[in-house]
Protein backbone atom coordinates (compact mmCIF):
# COMPACT_ATOMS: atom_id res chain seq x y z
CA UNK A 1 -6.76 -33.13 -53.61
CA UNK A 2 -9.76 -30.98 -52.69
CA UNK A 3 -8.61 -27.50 -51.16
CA UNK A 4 -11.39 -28.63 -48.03
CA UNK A 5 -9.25 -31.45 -47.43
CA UNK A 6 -5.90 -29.64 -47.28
CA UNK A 7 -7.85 -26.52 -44.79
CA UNK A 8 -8.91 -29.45 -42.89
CA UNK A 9 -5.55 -30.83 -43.14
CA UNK A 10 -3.82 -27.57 -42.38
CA UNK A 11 -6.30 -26.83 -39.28
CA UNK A 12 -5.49 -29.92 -38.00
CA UNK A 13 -1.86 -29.18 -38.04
CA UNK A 14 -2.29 -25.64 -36.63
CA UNK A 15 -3.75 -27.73 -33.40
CA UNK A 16 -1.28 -29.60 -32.92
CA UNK A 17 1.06 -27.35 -33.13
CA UNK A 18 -0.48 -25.17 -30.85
CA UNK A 19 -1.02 -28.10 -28.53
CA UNK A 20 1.86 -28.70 -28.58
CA UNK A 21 3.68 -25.20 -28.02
CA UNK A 22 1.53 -25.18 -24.43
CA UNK A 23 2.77 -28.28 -23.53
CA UNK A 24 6.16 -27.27 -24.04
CA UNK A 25 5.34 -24.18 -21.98
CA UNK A 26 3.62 -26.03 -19.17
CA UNK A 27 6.50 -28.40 -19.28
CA UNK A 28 9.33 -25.08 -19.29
CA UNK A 29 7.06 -23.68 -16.16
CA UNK A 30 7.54 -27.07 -14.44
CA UNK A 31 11.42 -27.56 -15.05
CA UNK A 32 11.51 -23.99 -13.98
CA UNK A 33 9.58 -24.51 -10.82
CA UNK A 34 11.88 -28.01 -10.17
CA UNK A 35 15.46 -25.61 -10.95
CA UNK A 36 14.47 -23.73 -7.70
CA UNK A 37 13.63 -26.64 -5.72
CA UNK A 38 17.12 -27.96 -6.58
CA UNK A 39 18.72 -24.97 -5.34
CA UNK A 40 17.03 -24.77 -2.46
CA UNK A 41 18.48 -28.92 -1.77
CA UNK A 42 21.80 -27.33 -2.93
CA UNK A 43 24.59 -26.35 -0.81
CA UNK A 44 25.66 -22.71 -1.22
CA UNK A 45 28.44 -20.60 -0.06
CA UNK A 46 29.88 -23.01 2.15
CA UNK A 47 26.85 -23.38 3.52
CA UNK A 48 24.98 -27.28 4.28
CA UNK A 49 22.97 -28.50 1.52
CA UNK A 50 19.44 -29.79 2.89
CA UNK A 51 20.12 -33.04 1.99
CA UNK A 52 22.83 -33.06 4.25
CA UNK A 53 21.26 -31.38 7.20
CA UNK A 54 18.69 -34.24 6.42
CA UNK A 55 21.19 -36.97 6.63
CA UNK A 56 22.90 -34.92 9.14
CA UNK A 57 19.70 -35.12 11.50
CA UNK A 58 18.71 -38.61 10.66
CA UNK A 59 22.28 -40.12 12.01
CA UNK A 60 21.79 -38.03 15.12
CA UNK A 61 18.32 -39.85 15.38
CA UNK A 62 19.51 -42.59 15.28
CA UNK A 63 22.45 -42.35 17.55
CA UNK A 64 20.19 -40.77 20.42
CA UNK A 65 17.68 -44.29 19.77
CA UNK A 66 20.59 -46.14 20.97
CA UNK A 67 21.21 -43.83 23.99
CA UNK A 68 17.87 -43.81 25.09
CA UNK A 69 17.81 -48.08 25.05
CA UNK A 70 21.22 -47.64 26.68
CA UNK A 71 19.66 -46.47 29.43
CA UNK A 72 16.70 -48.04 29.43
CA UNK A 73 18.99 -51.16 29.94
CA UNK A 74 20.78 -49.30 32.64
CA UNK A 75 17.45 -48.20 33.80
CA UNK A 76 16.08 -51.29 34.60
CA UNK A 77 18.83 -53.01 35.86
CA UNK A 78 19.37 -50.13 38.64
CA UNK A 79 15.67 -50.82 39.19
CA UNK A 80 16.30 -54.33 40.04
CA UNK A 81 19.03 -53.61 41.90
CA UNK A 82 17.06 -51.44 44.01
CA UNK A 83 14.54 -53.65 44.86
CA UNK A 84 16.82 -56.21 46.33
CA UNK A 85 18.73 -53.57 48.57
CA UNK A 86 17.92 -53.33 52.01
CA UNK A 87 15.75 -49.74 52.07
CA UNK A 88 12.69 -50.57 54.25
CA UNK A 89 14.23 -49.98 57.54
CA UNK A 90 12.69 -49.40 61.06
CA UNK A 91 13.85 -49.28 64.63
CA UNK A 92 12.05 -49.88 67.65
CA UNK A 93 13.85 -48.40 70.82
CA UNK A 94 12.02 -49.88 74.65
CA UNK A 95 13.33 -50.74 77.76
CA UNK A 96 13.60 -54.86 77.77
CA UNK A 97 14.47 -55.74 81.19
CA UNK A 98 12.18 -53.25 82.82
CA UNK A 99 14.99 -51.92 85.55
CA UNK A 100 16.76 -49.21 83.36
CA UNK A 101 15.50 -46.14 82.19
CA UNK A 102 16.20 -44.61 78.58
CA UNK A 103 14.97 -47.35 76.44
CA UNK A 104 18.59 -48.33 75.78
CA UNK A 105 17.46 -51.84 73.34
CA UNK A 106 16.24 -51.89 70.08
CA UNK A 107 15.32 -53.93 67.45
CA UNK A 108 16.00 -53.22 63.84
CA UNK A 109 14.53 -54.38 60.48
CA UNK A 110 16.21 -53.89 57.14
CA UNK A 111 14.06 -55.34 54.37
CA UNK A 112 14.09 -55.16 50.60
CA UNK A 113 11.09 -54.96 48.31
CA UNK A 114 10.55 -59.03 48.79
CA UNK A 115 10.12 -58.73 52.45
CA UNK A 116 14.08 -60.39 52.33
CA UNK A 117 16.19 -59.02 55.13
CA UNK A 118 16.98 -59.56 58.73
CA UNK A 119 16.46 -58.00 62.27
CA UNK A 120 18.78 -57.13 64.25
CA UNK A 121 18.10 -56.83 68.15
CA UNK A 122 20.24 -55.76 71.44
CA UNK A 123 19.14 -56.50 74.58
CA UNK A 124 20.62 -53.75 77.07
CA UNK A 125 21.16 -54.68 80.77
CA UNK A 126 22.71 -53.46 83.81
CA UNK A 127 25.79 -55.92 83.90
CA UNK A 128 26.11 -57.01 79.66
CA UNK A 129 24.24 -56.14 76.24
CA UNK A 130 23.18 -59.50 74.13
CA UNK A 131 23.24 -59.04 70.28
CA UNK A 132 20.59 -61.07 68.17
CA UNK A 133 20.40 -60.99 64.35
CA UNK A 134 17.21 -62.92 62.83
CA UNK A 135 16.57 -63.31 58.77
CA UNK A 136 13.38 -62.50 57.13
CA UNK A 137 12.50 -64.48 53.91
CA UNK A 138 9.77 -62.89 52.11
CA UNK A 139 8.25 -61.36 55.56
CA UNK A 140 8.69 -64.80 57.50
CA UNK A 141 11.03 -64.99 60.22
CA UNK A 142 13.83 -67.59 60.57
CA UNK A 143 13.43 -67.54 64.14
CA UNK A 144 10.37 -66.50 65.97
CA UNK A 145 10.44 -62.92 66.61
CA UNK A 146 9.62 -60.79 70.00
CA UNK A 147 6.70 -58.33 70.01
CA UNK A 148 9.34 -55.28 69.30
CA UNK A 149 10.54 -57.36 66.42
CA UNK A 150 7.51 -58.24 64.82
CA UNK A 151 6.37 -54.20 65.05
CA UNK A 152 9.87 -53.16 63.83
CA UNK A 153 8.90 -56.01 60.92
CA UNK A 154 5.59 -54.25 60.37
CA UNK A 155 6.77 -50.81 60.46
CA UNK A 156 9.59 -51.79 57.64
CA UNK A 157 6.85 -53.35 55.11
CA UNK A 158 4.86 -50.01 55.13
CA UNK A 159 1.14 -49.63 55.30
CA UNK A 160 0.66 -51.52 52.80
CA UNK A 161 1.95 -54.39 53.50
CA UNK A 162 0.31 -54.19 56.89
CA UNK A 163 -3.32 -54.17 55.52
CA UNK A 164 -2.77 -57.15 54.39
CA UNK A 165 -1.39 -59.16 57.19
């Protein structure tokens, strides 16, 4: 063989060899680099690895999901129940028979967030005290109410509901 041949030969195998001696020391840097990483994900004197804390954190995640739809649930059905309780409440004291002083009657709403409820009335006189309880189904009477009932209706819904009536 020609001695250019073999120089080109043996040049060629000098690159590659070099080429290959900074791969291997790009690829040495790089498993270096990844050792560290490793210990950092690596529990150490007793401590928690960071794999664990990870895990660690993402079951504690999850459990506090389920609380907070827990009481979401809870949430909303304390909601509902407080919509059907009887909250809107009013009281209208006058004098009904017009011969006693001191406004001794009344009449009382109690309404829930429907308008359900009932009113609840006492006539006081001189000689006896009548009792009257009415129900309210969505703001309508049962019975047709007095003038004190009606307000004490009113007054219950809230200024809302009176704009609109």
């Amino acid at each position: 063989m020609d001695s250019g041949v073999l120089s080109v030969i043996a040049l060629a195998g000098v690159l590659i060899g070099m080429t290959g001696l900074v791969v291997a020391i790009i690829a040495l840097a790089r498993l270096s680099h990844l050792r560290r990483s490793l210990v950092l994900l690596e529990a150490a004197d007793g401590r928690e690895s960071f794999l664990g804390v990870v895990a660690r954190s993402v079951a504690e995640f999850q459990e506090l999901r389920h609380d907070v739809a827990d009481l979401d649930r809870v949430l909303t059905k304390t909601r509902l129940e407080v919509a059907e309780s009887l909250r809107h409440v009013s009281v209208i004291r006058y004098d009904a028979l017009g011969d006693l002083g001191g406004r001794y009657s009344f009449s009382a709403a109690l309404l829930d967030d429907a308008g359900d409820g009932l009113v609840l009335t006492s006539i006081h006189g001189r000689a006896e005290t009548r009792t009257y309880l009415k129900g309210i189904t969505a703001g309508k009477p049962d019975i047709e109410l007095s003038p004190e009932e009606m307000k004490a209706v009113e007054l219950a819904r809230g200024p809302t509901e009176r704009k609109g009536s």
